[in-house]
Protein backbone atom coordinates (compact mmCIF):
# COMPACT_ATOMS: atom_id res chain seq x y z
CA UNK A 1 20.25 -61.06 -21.75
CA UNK A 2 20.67 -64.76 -20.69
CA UNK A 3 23.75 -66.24 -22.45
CA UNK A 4 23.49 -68.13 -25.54
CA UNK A 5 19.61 -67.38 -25.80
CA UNK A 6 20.46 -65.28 -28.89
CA UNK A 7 23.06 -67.26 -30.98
CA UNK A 8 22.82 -70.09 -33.26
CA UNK A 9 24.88 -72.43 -32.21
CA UNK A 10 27.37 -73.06 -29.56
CA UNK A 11 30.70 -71.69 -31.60
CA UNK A 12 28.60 -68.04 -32.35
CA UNK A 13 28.47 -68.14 -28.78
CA UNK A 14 32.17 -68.93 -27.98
CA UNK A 15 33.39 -66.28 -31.05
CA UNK A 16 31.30 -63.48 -29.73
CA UNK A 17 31.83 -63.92 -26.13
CA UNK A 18 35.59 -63.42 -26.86
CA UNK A 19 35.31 -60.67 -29.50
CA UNK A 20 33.21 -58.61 -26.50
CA UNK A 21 36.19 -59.56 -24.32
CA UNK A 22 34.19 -62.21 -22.31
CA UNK A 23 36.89 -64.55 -22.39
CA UNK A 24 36.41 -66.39 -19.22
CA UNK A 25 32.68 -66.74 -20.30
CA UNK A 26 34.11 -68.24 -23.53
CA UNK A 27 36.75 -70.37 -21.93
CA UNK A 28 34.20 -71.61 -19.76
CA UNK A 29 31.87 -72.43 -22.53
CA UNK A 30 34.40 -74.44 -24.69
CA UNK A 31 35.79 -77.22 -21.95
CA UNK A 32 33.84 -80.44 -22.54
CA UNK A 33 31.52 -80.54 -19.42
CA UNK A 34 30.31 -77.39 -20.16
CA UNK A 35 29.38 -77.61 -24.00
CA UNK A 36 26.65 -80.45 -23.38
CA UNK A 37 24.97 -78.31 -20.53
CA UNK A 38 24.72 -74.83 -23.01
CA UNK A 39 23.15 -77.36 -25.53
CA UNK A 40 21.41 -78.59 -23.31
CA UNK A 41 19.82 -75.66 -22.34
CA UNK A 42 19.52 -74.31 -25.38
CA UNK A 43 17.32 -77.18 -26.59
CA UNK A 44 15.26 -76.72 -23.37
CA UNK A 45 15.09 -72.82 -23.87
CA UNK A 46 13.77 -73.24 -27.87
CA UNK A 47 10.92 -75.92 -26.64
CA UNK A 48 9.69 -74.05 -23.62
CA UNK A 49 9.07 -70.72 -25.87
CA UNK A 50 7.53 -72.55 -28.46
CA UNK A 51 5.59 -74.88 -26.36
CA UNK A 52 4.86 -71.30 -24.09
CA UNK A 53 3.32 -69.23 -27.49
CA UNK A 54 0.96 -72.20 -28.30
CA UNK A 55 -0.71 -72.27 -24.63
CA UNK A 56 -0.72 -68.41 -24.42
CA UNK A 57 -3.03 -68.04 -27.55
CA UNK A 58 -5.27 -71.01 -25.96
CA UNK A 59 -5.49 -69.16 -23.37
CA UNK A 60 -6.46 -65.79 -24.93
CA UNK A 61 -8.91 -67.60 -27.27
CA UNK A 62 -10.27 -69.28 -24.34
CA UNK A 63 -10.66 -66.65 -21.85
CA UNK A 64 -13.77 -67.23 -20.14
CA UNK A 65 -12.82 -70.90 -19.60
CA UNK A 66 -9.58 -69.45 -17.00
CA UNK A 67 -10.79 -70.85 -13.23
CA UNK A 68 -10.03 -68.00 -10.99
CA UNK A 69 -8.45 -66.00 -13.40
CA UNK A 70 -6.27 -62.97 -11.65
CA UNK A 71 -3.99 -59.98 -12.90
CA UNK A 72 -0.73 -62.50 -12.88
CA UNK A 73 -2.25 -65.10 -15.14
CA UNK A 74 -4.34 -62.47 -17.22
CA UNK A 75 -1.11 -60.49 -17.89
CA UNK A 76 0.78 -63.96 -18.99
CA UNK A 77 -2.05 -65.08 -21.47
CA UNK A 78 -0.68 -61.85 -23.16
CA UNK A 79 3.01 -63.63 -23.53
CA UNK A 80 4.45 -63.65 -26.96
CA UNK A 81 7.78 -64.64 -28.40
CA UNK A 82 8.57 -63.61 -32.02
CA UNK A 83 11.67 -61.08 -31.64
CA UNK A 84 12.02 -60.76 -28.18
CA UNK A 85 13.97 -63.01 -25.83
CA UNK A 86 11.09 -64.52 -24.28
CA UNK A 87 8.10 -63.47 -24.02
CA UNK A 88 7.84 -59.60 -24.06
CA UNK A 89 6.74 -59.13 -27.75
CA UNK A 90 3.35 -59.86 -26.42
CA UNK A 91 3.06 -58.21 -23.25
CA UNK A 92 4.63 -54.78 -25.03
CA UNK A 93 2.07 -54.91 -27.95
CA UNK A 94 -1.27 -55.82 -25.21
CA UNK A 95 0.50 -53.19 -22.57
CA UNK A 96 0.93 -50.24 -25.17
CA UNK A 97 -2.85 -50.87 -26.85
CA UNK A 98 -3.73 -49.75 -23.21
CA UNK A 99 -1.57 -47.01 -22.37
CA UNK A 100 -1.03 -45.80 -26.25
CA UNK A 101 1.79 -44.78 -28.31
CA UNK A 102 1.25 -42.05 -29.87
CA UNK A 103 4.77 -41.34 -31.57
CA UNK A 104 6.07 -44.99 -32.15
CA UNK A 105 9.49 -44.40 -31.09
CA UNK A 106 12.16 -46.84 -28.83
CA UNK A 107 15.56 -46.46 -27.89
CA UNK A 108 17.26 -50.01 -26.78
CA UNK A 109 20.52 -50.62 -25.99
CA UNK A 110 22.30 -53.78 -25.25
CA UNK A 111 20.77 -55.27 -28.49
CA UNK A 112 23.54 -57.40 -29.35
CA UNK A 113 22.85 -58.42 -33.00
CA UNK A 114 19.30 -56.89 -32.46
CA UNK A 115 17.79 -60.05 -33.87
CA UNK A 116 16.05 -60.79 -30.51
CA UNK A 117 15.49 -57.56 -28.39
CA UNK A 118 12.27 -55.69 -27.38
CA UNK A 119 12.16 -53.27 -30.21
CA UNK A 120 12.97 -55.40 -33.34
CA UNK A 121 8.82 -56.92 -33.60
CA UNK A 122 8.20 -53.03 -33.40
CA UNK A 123 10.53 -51.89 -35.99
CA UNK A 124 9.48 -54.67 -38.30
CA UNK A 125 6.58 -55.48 -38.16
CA UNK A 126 4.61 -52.43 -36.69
CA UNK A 127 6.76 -49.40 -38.18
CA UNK A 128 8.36 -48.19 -35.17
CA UNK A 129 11.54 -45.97 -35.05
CA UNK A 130 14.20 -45.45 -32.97
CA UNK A 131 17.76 -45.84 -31.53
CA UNK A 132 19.21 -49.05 -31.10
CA UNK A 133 22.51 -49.37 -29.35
CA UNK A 134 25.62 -51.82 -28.50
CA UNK A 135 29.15 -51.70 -27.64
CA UNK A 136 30.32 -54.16 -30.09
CA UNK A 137 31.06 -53.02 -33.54
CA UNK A 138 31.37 -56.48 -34.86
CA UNK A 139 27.64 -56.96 -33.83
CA UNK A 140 26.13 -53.42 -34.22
CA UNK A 141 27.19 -54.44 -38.45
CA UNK A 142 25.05 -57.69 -38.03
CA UNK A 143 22.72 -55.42 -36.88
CA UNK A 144 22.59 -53.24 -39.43
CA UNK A 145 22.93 -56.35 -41.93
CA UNK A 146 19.63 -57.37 -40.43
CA UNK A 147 17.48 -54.15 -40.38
CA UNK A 148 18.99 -52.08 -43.62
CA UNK A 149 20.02 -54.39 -46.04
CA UNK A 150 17.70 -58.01 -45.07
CA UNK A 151 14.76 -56.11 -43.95
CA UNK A 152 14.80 -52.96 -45.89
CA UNK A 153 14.70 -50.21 -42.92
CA UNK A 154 15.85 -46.98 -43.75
CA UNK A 155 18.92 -46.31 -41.54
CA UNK A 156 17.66 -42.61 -40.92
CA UNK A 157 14.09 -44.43 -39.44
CA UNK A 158 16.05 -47.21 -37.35
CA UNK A 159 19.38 -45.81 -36.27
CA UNK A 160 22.15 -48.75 -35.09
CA UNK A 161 24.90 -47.27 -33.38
CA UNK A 162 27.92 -48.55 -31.70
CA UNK A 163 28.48 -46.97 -28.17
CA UNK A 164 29.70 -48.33 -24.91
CA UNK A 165 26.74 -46.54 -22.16
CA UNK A 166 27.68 -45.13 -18.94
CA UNK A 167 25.97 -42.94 -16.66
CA UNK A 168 27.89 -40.20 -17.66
CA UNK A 169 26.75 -40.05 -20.91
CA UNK A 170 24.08 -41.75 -21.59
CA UNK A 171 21.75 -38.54 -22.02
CA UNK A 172 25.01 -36.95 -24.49
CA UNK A 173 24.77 -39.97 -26.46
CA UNK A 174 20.08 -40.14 -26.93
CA UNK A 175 20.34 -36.12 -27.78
CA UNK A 176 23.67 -36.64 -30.06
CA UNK A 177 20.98 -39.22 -32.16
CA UNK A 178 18.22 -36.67 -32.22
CA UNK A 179 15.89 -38.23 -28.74
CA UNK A 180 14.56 -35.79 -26.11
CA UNK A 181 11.36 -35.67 -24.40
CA UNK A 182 8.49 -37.89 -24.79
CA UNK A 183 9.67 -41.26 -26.08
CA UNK A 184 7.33 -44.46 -26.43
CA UNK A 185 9.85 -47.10 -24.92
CA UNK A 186 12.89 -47.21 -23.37
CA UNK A 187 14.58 -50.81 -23.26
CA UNK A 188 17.65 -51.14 -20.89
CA UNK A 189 19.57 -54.87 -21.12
CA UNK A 190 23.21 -54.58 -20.49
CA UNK A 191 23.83 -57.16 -17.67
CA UNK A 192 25.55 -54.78 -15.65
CA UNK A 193 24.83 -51.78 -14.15
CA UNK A 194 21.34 -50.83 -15.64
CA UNK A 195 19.74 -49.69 -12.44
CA UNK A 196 22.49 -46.51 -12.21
CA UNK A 197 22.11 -46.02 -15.96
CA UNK A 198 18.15 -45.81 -15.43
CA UNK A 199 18.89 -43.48 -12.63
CA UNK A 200 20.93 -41.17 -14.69
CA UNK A 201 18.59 -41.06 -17.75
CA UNK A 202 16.58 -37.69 -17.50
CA UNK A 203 16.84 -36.49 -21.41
CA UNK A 204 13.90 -38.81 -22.89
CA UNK A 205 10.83 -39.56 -20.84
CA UNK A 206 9.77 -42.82 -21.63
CA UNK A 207 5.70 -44.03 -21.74
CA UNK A 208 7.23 -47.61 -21.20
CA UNK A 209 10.62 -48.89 -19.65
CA UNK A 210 12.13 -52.57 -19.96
CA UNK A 211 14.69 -53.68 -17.82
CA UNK A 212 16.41 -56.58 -17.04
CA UNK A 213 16.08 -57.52 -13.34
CA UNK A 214 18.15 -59.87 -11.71
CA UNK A 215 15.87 -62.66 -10.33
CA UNK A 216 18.74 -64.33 -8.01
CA UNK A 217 18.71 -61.76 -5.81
CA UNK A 218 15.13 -62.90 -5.04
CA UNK A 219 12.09 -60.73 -4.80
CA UNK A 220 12.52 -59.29 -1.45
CA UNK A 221 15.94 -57.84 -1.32
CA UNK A 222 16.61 -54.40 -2.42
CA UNK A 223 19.95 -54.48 -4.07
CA UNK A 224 22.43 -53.63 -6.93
CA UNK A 225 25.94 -53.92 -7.80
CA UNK A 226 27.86 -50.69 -7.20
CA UNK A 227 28.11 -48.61 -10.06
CA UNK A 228 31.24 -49.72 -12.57
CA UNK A 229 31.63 -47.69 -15.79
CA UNK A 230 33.33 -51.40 -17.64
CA UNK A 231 31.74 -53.35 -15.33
CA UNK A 232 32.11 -57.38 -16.63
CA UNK A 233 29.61 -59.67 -14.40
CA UNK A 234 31.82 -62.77 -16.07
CA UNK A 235 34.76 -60.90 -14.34
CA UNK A 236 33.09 -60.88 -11.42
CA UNK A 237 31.73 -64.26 -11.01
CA UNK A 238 32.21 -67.37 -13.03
CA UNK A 239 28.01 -67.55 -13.08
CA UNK A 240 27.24 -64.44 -14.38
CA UNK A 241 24.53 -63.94 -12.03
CA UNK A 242 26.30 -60.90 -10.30
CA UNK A 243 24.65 -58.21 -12.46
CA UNK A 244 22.03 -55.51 -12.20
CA UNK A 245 19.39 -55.34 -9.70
CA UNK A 246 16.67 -56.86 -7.91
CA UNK A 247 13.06 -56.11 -9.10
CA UNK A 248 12.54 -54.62 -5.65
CA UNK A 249 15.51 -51.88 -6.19
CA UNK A 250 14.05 -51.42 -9.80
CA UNK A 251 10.21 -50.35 -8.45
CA UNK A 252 11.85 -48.38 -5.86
CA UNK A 253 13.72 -46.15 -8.65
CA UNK A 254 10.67 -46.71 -10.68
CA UNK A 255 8.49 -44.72 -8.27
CA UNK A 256 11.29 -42.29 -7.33
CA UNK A 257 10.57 -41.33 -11.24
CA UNK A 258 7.09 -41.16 -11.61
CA UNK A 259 6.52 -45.15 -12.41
CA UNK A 260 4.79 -48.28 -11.79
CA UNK A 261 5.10 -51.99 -12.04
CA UNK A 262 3.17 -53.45 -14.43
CA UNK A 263 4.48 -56.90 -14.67
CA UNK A 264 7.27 -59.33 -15.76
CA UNK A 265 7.77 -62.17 -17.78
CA UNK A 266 7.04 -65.50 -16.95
CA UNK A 267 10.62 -66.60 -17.16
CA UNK A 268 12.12 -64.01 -15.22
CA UNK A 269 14.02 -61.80 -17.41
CA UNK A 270 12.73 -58.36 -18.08
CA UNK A 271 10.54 -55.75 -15.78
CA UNK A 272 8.09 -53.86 -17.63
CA UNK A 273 7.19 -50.39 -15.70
CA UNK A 274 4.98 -47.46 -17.07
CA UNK A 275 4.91 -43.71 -16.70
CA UNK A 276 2.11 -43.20 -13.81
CA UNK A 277 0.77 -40.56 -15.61
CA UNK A 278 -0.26 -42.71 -18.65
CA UNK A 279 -0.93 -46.09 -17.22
CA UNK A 280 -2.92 -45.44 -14.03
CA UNK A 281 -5.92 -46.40 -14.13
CA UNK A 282 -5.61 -48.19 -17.13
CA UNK A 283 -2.94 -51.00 -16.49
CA UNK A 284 -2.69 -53.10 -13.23
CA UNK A 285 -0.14 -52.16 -10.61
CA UNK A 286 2.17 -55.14 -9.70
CA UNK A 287 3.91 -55.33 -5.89
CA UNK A 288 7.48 -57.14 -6.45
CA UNK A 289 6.19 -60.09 -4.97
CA UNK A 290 3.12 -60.51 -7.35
CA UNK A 291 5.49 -59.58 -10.18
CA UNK A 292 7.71 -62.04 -9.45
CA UNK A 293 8.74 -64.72 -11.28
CA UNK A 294 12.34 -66.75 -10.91
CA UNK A 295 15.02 -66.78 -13.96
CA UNK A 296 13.69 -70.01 -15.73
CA UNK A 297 17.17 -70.54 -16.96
CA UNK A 298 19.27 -70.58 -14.23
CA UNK A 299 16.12 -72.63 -11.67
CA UNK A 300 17.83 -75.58 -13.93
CA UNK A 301 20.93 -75.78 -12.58
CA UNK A 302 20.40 -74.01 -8.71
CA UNK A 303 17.39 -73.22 -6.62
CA UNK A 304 17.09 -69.77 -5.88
CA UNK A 305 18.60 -69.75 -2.57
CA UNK A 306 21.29 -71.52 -3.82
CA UNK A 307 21.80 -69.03 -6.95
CA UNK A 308 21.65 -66.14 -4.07
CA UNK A 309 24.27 -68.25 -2.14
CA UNK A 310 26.56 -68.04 -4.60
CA UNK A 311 26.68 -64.35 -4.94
CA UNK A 312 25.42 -63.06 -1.96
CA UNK A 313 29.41 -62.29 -0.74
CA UNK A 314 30.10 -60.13 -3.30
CA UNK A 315 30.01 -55.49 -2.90
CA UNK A 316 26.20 -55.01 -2.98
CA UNK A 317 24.58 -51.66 -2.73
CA UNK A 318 20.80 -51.58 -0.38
CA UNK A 319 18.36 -49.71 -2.05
């Protein structure tokens, strides 16, 4: 996920960027020019969801009143934030009410303190069930705070575990939990090297995958870091915007394994891509570029050719 989008205040940010071993990201963070800019676009991050939620439902109540309404701007009137780290609750819940979900079952890992991830609106307030995953222990118990003892899920019905996920064994680790086959959604945020972890995963068979994309590499390029069991994008790049994989390299893997595009959020965060089998025909296909959107975020402080600029000399992989 984007830093700081899912802590309280600036010190959660600092504490838990060095307990996960971030500490460049949390030295960085704690000098004095740098604490008024994470405020600052904190503050900007909190209005532009809130201020985002109100026009979506305008829109949606107000339809017919849309001048040259298309599949981009229909799919956004769908945008939701209540969980999720921007808008995604809403296009998961309007995607599966057109493609189904017949067992109501996620896995997501990455979840940090799973107070804002794509399954938590699910679990909590639809019933879902599932696997949710991180590699901190120290947040995988705030997590379990949150869903066992605040909310009242049985642990059995939402399982937190702590695990660090590689390619090698991420399929050991779904069928250790009890998860093979058909699964409703698959959620993959780890700002690292999701594209080879998607690759690898062949145990579940997801109706729905989310996936971070990184939107600095642009919407053309078809790239991803090499594959690094600990990889650390802090350790990498003082940005953090060496991660992942463009959304090209994503729908590329997608249809090497039987998916589609179906869309992204509007701030450029997550991919959404569904099993061809169950969305054709019933869900609009998306090209990269019409998917498209840049990392709201990070368009505040660099253009994206300058956030590719700043990256673009670093090991990349063409896809």
């Amino acid at each position: 996920m984007v830093p700081f989008a899912c802590f309280q205040n600036m010190s959660d940010l600092i504490k838990d960027a060095a307990r996960r071993g971030l500490k460049k990201a949390a030295r960085w963070a704690s000098t004095g020019k740098n604490l008024p800019r994470l405020k600052g676009m904190q503050a900007w991050w909190q209005r532009h969801v809130g201020d985002q939620n109100e026009i979506n439902a305008l829109k949606e109540q107000y339809a017919s009143l849309i001048h040259a309404p298309d599949k981009r701007k229909e799919l956004a009137s769908h945008e939701r934030k209540i969980h999720s780290q921007f808008g995604e609750d809403g296009l998961l819940l309007h995607l599966f009410s057109k493609i189904g979900a017949p067992n109501k079952t996620f896995i997501e890992f990455g979840i940090e303190d799973g107070t804002e991830c794509n399954a938590a609106n699910l679990a909590l307030h639809f019933g879902w069930g599932g696997l949710l995953m991180d590699g901190s222990d120290s947040l995988a118990d705030r997590a379990r705070t949150f869903y066992h003892r605040r909310h009242g899920i049985a642990p059995q019905h939402v399982q937190i575990r702590t695990n660090f996920i590689t390619k090698e064994n991420v399929n050991d680790l779904f069928a250790q939990y009890g998860f093979k086959g058909e699964l409703d959604m698959l959620s993959i945020d780890i700002d690292g090297v999701d594209y080879w972890i998607w690759d690898a995963v062949t145990v579940v068979s997801p109706r729905l995958l989310i996936i971070e994309f990184n939107a600095s590499f642009g919407p053309t390029r078809s790239v991803t870091v090499p594959y690094e069991p600990s990889f650390e994008r802090y350790a990498h790049h003082d940005s953090g915007w060496y991660h992942g994989a463009s959304l090209t390299a994503f729908t590329k893997l997608a249809a090497k394994k039987g998916y589609f595009l179906a869309g992204c959020d509007t701030s450029g965060a997550n991919a959404i891509f569904i099993r061809r089998d169950v969305g054709q025909g019933k869900v609009a296909e998306f090209t990269p570029e019409e998917a498209f959107y840049p990392c709201a975020p990070r368009m505040r402080e660099a253009s994206l050719d300058e956030q590719w600029e700043r990256v673009k000399h670093l090991p990349l992989i063409e896809i």
